[in-house]
N, C-alpha and C. Protein backbone atom coordinates (compact mmCIF):
# COMPACT_ATOMS: atom_id res chain seq x y z
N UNK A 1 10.59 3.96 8.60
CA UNK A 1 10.27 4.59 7.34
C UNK A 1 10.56 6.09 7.43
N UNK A 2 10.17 6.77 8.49
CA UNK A 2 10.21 8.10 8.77
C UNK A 2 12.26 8.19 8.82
N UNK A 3 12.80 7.48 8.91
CA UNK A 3 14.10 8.11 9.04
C UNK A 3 14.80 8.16 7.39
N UNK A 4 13.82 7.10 6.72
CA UNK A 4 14.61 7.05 5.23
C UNK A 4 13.82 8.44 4.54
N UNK A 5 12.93 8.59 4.66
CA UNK A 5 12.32 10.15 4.52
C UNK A 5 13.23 10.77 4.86
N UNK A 6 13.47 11.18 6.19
CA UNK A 6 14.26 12.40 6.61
C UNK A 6 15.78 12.53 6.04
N UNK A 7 16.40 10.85 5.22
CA UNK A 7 17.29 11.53 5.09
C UNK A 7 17.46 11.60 3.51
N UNK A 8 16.51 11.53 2.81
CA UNK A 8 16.02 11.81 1.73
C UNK A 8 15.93 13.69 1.75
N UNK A 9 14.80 13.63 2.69
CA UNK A 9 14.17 15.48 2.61
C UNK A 9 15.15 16.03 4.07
N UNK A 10 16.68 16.41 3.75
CA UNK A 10 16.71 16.63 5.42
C UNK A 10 16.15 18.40 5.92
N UNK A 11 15.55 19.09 4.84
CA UNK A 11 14.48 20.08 5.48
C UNK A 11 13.19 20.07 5.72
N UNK A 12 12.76 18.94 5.49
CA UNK A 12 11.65 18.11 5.66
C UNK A 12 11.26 18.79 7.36
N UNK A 13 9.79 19.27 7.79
CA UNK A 13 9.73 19.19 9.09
C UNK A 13 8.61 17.90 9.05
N UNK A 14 8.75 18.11 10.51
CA UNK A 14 7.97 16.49 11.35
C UNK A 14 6.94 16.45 11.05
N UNK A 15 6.13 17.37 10.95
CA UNK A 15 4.51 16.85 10.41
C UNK A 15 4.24 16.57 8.69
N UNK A 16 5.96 16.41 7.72
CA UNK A 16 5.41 16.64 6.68
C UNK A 16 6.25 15.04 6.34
N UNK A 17 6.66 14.85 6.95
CA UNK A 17 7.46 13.09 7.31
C UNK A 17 6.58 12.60 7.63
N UNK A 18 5.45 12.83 8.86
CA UNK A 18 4.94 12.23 9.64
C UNK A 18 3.37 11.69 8.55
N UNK A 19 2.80 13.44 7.51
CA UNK A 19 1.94 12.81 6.13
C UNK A 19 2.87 12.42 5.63
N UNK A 20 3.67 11.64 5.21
CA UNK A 20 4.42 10.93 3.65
C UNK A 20 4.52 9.58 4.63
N UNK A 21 4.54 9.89 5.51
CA UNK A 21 4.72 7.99 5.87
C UNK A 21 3.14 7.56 6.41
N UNK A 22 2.36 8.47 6.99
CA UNK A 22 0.76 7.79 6.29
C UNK A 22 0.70 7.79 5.27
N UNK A 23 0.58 8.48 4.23
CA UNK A 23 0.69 8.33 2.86
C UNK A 23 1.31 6.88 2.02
N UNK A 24 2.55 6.71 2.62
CA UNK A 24 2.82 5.94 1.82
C UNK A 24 2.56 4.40 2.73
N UNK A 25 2.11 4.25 4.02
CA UNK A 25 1.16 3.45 4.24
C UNK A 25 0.11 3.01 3.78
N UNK A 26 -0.82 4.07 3.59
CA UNK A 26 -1.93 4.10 3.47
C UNK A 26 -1.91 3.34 1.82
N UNK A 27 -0.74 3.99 0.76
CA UNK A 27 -0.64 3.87 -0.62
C UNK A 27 -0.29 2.06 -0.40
N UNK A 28 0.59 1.27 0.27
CA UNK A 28 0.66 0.16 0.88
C UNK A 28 -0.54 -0.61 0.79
N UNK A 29 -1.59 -0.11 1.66
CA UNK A 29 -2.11 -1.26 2.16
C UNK A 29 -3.27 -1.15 1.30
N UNK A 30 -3.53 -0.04 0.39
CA UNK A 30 -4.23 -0.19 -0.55
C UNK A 30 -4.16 -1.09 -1.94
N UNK A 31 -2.72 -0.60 -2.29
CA UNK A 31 -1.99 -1.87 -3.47
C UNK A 31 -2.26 -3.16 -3.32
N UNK A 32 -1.98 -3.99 -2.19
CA UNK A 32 -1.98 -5.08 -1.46
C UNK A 32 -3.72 -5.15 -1.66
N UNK A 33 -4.57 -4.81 -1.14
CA UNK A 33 -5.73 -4.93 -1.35
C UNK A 33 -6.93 -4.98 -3.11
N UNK A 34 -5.74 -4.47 -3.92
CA UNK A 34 -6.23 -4.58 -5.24
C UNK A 34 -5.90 -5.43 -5.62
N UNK A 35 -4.50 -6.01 -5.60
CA UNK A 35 -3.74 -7.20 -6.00
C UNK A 35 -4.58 -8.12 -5.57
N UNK A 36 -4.95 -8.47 -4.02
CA UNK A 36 -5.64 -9.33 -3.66
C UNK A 36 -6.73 -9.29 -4.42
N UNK A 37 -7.74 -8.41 -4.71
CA UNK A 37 -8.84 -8.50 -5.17
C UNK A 37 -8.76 -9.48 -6.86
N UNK A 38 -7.42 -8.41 -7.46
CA UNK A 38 -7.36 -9.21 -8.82
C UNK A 38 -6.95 -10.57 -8.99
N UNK A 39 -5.99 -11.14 -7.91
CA UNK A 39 -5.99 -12.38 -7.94
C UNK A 39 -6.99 -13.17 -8.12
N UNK A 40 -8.29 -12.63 -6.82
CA UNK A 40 -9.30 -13.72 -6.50
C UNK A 40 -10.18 -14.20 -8.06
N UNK A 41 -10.42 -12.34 -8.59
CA UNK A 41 -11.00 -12.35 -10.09
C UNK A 41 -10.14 -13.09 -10.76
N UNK A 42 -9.06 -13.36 -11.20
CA UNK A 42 -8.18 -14.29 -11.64
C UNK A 42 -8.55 -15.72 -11.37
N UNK A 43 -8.67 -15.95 -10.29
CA UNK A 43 -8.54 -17.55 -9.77
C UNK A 43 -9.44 -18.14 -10.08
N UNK A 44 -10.62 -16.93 -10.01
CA UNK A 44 -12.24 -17.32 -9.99
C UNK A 44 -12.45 -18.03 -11.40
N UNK A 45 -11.84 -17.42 -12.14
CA UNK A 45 -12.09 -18.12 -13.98
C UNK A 45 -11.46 -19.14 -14.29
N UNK A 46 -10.33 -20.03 -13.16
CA UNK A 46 -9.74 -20.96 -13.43
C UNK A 46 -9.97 -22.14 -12.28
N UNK A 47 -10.69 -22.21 -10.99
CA UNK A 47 -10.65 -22.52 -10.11
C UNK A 47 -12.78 -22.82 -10.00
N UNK A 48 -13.24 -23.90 -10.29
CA UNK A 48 -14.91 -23.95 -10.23
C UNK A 48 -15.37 -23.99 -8.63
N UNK A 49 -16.44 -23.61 -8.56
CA UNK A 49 -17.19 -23.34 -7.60
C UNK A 49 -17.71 -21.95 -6.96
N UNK A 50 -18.08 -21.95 -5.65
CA UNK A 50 -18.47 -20.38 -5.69
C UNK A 50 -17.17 -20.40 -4.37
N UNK A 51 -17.03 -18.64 -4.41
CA UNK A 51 -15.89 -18.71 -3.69
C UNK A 51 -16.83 -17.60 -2.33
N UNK A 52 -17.93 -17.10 -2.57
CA UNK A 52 -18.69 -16.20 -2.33
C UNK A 52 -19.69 -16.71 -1.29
């Protein structure tokens, strides 16, 4: 990830590659975690029982 950054920003220094690819980790594994959440709320209204 850090190299498609760098050759995106090539004055980019290393510690500012190094926040944008936590960043856009972090932005990752958060998405993934809402989606999941809205699915389950999704499923829950079509799917009986407790899931809990």
């Amino acid at each position: 990830m850090s190299t498609a950054i760098a050759r995106l920003l090539p004055r980019a220094s290393a510690s500012l590659v190094a926040d944008l690819d936590t960043l856009i980790s972090t932005a990752l594994f958060c998405g993934v975690g809402l989606l999941l959440s809205l699915s389950v709320l999704l499923l829950d209204q079509y799917i009986p029982g407790e899931w809990f």
